[in-house]
PDB file of N, CA and C in Angstrom:
ATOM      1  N   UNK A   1      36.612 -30.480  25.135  1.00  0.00           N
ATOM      2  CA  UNK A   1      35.198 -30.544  25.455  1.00  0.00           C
ATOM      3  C   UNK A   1      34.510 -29.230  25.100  1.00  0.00           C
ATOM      4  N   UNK A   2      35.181 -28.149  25.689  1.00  0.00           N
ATOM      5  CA  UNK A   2      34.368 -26.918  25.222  1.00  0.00           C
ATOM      6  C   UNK A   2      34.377 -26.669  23.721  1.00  0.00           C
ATOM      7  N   UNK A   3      35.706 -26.980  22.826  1.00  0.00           N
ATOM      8  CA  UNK A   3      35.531 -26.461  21.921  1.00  0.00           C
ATOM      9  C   UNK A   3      34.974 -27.389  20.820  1.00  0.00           C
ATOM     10  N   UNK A   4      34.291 -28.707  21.664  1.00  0.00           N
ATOM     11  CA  UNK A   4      33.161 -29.146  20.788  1.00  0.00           C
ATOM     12  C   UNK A   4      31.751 -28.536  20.847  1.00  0.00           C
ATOM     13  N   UNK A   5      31.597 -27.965  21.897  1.00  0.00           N
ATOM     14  CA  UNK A   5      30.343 -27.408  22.213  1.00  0.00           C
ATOM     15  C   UNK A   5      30.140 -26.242  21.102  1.00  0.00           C
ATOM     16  N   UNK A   6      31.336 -25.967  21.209  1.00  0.00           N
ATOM     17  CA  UNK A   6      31.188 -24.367  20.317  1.00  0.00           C
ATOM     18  C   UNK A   6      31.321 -24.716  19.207  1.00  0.00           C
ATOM     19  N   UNK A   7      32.043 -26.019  18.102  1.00  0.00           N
ATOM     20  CA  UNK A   7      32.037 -26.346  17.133  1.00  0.00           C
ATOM     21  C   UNK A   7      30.475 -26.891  17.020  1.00  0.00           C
ATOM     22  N   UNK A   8      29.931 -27.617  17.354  1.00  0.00           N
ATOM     23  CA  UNK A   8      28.391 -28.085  17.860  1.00  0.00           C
ATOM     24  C   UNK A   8      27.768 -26.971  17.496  1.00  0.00           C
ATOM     25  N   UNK A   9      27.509 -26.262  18.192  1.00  0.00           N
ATOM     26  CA  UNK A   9      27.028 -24.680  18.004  1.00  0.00           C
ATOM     27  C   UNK A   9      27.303 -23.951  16.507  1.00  0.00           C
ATOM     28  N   UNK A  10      28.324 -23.845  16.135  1.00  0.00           N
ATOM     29  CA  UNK A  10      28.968 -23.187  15.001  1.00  0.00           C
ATOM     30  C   UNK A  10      27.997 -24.201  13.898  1.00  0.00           C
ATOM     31  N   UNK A  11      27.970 -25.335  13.587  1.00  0.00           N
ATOM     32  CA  UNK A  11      27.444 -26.179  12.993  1.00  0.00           C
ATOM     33  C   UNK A  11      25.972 -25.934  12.493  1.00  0.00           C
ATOM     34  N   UNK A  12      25.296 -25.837  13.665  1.00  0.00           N
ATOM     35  CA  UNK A  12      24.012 -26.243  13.955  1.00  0.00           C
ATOM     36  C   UNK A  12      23.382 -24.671  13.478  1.00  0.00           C
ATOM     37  N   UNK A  13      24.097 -23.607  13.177  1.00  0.00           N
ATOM     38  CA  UNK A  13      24.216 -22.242  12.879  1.00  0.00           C
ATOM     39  C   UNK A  13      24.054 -22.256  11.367  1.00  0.00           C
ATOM     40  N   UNK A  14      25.286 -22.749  11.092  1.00  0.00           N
ATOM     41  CA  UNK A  14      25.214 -22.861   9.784  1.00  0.00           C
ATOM     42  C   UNK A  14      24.248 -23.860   9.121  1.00  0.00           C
ATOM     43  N   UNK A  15      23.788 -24.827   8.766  1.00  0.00           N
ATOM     44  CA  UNK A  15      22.552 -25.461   8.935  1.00  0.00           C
ATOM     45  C   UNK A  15      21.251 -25.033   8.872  1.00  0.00           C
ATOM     46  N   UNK A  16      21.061 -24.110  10.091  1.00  0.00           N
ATOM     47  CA  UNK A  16      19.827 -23.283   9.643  1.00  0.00           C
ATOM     48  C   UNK A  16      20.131 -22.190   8.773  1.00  0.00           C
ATOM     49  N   UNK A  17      21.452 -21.678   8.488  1.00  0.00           N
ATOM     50  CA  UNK A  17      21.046 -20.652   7.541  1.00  0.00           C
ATOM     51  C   UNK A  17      20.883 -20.861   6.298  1.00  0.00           C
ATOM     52  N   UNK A  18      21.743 -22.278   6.082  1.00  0.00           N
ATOM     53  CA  UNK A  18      21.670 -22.988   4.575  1.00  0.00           C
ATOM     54  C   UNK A  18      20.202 -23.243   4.290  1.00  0.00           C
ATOM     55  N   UNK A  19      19.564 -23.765   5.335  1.00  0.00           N
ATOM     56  CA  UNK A  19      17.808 -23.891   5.290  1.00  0.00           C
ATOM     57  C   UNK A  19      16.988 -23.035   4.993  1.00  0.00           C
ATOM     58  N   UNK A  20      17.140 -21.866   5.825  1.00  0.00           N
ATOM     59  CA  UNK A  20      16.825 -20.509   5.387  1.00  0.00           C
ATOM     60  C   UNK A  20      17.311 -20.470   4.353  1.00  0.00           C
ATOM     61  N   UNK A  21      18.076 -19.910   4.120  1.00  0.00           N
ATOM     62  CA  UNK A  21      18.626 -19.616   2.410  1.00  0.00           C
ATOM     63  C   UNK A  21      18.301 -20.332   1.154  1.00  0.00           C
ATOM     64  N   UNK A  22      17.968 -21.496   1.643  1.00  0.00           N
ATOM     65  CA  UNK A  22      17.308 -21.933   0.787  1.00  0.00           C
ATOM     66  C   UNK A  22      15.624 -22.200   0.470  1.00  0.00           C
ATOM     67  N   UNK A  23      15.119 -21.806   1.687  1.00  0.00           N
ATOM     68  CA  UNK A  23      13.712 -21.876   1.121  1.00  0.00           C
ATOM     69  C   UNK A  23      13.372 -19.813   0.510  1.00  0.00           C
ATOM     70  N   UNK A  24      14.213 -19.461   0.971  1.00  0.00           N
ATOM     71  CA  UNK A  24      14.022 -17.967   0.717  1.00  0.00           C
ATOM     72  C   UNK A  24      14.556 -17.923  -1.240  1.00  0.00           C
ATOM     73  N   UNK A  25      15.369 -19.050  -1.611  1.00  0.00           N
ATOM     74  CA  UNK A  25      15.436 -19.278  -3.011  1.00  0.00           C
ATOM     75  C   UNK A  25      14.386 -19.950  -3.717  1.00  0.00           C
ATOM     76  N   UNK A  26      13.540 -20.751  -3.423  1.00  0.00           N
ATOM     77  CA  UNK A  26      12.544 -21.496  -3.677  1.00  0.00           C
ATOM     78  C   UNK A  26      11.202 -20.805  -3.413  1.00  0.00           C
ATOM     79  N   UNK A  27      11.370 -19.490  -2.790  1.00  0.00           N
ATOM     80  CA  UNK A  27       9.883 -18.790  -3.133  1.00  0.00           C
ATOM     81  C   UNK A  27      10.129 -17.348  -3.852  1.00  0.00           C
ATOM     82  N   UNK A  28      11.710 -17.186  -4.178  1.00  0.00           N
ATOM     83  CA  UNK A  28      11.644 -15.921  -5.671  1.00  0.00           C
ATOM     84  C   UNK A  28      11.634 -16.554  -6.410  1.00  0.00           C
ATOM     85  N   UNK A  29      11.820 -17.909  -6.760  1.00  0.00           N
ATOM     86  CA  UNK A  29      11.308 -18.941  -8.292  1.00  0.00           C
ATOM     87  C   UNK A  29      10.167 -19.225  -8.376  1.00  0.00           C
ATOM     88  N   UNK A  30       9.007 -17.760  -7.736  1.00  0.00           N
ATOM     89  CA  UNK A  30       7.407 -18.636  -7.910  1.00  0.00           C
ATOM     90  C   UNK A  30       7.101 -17.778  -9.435  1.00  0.00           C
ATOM     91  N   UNK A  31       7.631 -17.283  -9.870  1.00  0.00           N
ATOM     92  CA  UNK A  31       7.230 -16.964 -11.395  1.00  0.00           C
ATOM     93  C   UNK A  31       6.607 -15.387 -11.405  1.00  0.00           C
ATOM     94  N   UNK A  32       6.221 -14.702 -12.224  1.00  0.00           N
ATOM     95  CA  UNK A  32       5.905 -13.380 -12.183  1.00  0.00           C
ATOM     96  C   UNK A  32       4.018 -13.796 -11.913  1.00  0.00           C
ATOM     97  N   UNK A  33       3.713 -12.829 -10.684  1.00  0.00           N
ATOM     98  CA  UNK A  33       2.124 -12.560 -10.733  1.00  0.00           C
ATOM     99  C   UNK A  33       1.628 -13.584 -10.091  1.00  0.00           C
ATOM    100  N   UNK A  34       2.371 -14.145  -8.900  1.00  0.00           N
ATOM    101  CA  UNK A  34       2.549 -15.189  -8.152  1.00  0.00           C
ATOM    102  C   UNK A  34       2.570 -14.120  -6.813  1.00  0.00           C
ATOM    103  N   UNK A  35       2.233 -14.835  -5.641  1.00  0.00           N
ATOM    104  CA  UNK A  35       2.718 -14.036  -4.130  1.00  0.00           C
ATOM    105  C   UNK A  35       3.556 -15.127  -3.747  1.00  0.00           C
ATOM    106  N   UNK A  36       4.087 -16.246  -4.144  1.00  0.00           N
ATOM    107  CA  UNK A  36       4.849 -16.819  -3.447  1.00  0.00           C
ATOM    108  C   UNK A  36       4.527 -18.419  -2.511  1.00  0.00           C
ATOM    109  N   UNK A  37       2.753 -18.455  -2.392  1.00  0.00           N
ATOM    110  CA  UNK A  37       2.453 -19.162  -2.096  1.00  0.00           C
ATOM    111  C   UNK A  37       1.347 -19.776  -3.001  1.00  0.00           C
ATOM    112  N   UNK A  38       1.679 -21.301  -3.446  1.00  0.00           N
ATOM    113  CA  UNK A  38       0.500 -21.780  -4.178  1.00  0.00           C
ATOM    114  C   UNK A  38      -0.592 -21.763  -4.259  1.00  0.00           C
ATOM    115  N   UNK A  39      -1.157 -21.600  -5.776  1.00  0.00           N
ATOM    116  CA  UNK A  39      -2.692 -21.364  -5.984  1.00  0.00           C
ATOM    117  C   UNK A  39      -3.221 -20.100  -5.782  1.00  0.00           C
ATOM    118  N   UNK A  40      -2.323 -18.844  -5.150  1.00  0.00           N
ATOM    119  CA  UNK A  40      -2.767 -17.618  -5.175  1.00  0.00           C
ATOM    120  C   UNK A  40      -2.233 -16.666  -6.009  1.00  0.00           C
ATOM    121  N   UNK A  41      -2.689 -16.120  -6.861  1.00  0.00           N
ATOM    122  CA  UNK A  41      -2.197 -14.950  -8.010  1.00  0.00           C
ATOM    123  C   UNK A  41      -2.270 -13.881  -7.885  1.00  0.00           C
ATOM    124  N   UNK A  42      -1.500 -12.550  -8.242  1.00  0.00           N
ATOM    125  CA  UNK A  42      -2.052 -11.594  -7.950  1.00  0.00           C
ATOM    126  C   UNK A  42      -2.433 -10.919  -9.406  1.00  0.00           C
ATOM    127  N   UNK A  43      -3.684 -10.230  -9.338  1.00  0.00           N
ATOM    128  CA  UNK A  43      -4.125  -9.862 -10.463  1.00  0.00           C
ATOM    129  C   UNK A  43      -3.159  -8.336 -11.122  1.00  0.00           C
ATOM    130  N   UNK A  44      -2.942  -8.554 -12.340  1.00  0.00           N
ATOM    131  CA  UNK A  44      -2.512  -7.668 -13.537  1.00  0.00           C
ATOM    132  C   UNK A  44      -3.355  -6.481 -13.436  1.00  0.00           C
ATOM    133  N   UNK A  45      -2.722  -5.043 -13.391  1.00  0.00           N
ATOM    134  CA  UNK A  45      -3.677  -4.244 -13.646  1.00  0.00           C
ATOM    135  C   UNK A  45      -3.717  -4.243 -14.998  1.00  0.00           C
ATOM    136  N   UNK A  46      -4.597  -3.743 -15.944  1.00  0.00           N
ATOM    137  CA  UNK A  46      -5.127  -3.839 -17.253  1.00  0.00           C
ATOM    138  C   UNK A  46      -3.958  -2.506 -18.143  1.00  0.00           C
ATOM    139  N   UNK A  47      -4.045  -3.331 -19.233  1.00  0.00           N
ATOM    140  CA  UNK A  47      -2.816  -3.325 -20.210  1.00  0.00           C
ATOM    141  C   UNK A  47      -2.915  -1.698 -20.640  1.00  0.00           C
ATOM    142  N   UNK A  48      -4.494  -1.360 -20.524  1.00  0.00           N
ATOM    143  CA  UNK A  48      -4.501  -0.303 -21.546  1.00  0.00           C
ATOM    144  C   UNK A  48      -5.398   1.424 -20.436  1.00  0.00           C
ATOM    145  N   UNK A  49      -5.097   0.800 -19.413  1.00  0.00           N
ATOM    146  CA  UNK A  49      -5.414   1.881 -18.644  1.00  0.00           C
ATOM    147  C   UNK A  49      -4.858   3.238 -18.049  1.00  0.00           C
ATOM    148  N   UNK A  50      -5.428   3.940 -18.444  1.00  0.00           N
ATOM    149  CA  UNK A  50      -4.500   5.449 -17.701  1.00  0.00           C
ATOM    150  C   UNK A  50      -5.134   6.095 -17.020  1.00  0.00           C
ATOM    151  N   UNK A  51      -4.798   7.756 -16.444  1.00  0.00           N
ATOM    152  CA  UNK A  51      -5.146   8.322 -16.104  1.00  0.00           C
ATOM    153  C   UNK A  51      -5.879   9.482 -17.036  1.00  0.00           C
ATOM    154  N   UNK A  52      -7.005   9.685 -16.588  1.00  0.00           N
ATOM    155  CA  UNK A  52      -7.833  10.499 -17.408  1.00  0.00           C
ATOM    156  C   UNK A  52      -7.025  12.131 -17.644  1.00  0.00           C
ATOM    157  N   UNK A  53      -6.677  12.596 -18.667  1.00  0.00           N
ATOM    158  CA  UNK A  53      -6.730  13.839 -18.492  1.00  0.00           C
ATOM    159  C   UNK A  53      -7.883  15.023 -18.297  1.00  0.00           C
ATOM    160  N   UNK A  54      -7.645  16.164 -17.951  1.00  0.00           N
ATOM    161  CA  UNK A  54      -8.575  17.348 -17.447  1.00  0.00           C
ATOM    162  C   UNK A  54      -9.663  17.150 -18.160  1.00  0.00           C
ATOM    163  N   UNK A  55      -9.621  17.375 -20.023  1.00  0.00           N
ATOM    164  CA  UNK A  55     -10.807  17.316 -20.548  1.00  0.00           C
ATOM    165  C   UNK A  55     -11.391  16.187 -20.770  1.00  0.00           C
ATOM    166  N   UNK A  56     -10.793  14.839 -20.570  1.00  0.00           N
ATOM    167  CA  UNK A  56     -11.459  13.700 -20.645  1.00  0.00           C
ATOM    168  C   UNK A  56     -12.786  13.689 -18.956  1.00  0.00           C
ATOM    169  N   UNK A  57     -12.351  14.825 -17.901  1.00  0.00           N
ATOM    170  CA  UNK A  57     -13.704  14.601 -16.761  1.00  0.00           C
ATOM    171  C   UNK A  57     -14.847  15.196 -17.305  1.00  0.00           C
ATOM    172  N   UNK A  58     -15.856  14.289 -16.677  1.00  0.00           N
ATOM    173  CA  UNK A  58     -17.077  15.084 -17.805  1.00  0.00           C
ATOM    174  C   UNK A  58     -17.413  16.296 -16.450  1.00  0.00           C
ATOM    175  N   UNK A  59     -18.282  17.520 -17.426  1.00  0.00           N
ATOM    176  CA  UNK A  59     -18.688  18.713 -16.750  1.00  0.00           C
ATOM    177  C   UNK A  59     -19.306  18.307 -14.967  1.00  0.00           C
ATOM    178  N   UNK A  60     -18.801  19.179 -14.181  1.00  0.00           N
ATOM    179  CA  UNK A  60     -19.294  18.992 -12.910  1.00  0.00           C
ATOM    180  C   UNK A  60     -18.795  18.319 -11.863  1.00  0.00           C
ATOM    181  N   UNK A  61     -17.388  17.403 -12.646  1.00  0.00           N
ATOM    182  CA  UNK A  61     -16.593  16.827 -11.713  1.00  0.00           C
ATOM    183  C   UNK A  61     -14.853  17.239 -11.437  1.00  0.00           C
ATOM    184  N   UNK A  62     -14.775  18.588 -12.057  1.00  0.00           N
ATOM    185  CA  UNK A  62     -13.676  19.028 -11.661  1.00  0.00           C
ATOM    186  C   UNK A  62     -13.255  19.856 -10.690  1.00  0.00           C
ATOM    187  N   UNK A  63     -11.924  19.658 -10.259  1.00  0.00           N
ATOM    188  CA  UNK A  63     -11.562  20.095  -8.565  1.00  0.00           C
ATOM    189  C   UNK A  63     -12.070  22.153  -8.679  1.00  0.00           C
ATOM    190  N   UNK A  64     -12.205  22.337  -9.506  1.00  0.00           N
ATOM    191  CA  UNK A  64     -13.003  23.885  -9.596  1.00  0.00           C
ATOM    192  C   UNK A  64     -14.100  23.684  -9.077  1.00  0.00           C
ATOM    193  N   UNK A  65     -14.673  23.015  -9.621  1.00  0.00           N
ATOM    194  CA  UNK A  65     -15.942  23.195  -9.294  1.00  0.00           C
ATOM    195  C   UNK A  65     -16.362  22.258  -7.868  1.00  0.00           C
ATOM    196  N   UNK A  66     -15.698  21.414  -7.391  1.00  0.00           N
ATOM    197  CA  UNK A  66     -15.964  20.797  -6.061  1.00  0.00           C
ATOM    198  C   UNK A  66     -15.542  21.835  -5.312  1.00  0.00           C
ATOM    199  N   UNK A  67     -14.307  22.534  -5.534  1.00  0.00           N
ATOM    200  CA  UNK A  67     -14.183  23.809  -4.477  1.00  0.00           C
ATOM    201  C   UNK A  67     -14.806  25.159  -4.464  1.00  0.00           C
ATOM    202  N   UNK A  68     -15.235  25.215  -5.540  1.00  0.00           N
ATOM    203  CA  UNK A  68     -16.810  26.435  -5.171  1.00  0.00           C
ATOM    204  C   UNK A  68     -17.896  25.493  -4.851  1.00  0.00           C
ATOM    205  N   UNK A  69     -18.260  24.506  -4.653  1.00  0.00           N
ATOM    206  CA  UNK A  69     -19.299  24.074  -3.537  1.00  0.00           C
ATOM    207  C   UNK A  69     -18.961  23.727  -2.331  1.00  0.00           C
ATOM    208  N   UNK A  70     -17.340  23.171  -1.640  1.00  0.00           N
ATOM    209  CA  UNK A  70     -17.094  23.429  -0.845  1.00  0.00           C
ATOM    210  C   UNK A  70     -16.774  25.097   0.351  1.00  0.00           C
ATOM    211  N   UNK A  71     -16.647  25.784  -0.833  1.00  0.00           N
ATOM    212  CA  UNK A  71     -16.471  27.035  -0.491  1.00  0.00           C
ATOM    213  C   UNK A  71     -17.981  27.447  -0.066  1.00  0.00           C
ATOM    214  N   UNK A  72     -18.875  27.602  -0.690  1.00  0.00           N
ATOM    215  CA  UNK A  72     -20.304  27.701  -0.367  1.00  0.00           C
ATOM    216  C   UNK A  72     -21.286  26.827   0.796  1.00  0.00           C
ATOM    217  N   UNK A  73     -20.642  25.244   0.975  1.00  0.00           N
ATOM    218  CA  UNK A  73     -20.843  25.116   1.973  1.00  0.00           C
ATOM    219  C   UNK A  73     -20.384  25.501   3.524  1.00  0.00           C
ATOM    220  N   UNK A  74     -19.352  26.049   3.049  1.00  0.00           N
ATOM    221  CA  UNK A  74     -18.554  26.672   4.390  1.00  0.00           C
ATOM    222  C   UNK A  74     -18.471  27.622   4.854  1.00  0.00           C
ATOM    223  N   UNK A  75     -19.257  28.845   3.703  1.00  0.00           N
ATOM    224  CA  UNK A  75     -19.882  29.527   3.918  1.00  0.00           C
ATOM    225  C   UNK A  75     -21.115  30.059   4.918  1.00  0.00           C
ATOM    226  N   UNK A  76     -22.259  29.094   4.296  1.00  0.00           N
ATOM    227  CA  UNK A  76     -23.461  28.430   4.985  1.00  0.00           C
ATOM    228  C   UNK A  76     -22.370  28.578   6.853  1.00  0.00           C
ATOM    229  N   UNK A  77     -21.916  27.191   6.559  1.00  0.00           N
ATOM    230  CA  UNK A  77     -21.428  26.846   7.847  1.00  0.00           C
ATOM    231  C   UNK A  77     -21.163  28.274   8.663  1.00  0.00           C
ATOM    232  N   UNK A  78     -20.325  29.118   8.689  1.00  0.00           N
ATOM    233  CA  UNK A  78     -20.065  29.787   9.112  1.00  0.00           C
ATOM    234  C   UNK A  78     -20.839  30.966   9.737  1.00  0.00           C
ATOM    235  N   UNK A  79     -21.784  31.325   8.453  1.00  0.00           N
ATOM    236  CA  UNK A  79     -23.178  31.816   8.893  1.00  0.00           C
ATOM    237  C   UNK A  79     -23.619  31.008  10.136  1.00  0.00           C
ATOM    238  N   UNK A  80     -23.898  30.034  10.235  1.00  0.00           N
ATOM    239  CA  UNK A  80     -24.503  29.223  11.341  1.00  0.00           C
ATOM    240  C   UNK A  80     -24.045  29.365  12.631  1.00  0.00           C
ATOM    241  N   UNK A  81     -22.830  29.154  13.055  1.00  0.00           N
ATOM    242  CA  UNK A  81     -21.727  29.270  13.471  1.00  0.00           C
ATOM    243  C   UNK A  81     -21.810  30.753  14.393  1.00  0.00           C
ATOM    244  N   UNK A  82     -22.059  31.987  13.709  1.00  0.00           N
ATOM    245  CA  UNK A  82     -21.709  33.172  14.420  1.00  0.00           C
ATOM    246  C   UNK A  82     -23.429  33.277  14.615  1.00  0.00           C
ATOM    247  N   UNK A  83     -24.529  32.719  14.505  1.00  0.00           N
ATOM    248  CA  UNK A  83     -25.506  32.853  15.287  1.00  0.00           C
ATOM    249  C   UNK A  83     -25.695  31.563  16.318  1.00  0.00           C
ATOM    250  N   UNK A  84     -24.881  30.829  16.270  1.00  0.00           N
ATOM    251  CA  UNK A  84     -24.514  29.762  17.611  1.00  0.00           C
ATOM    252  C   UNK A  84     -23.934  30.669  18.725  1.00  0.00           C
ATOM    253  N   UNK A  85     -22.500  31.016  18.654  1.00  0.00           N
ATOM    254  CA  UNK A  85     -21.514  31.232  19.275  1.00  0.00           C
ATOM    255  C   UNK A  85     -21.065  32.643  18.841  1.00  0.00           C
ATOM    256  N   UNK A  86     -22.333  33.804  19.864  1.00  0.00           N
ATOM    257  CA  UNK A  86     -21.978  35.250  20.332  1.00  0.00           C
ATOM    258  C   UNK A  86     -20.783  35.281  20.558  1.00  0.00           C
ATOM    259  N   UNK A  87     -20.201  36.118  20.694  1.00  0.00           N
ATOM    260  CA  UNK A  87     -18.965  36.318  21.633  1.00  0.00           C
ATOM    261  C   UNK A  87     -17.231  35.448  21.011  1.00  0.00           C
ATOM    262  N   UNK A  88     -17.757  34.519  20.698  1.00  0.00           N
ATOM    263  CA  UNK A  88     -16.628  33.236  20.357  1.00  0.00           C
ATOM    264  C   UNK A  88     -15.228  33.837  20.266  1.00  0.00           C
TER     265      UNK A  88
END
């Protein structure tokens, strides 16, 4: 008697994993650029895109020059700052 229960059990184990295992095979066969679930795609990034090099940024948008206007605003700031907070 018991060791039908546990054969019962052992069974009913294996079963779901064959189930599992098999739907977990039936959604890596959804094809490339697929998520796995029908009718939804995921988009391609574009074939011919890169990253810009230094001289391809046009004038005014390089990290030089954002950090001498950050530097100058923090400047400012600071000025402000020690006529707030005497003593600080």
């Amino acid at each position: 008697m018991r060791t039908l229960k546990i054969l019962r059990t052992k069974l009913v184990a294996m079963a779901l994993t064959l189930l599992s295992a098999g739907a977990l095979a039936v959604a890596q066969n959804q094809g490339p650029g697929t998520s796995g679930a029908p009718g939804l795609t995921i988009p391609q990034a574009p074939v011919d895109h890169h990253q810009p090099r230094a001289d391809q940024v046009p004038p005014g948008k390089s990290s030089a020059d954002l950090n001498l206007r950050l530097d100058k605003e923090n400047a400012i700031l600071d000025q402000r700052m020690k006529s707030i907070c005497r003593g600080c």
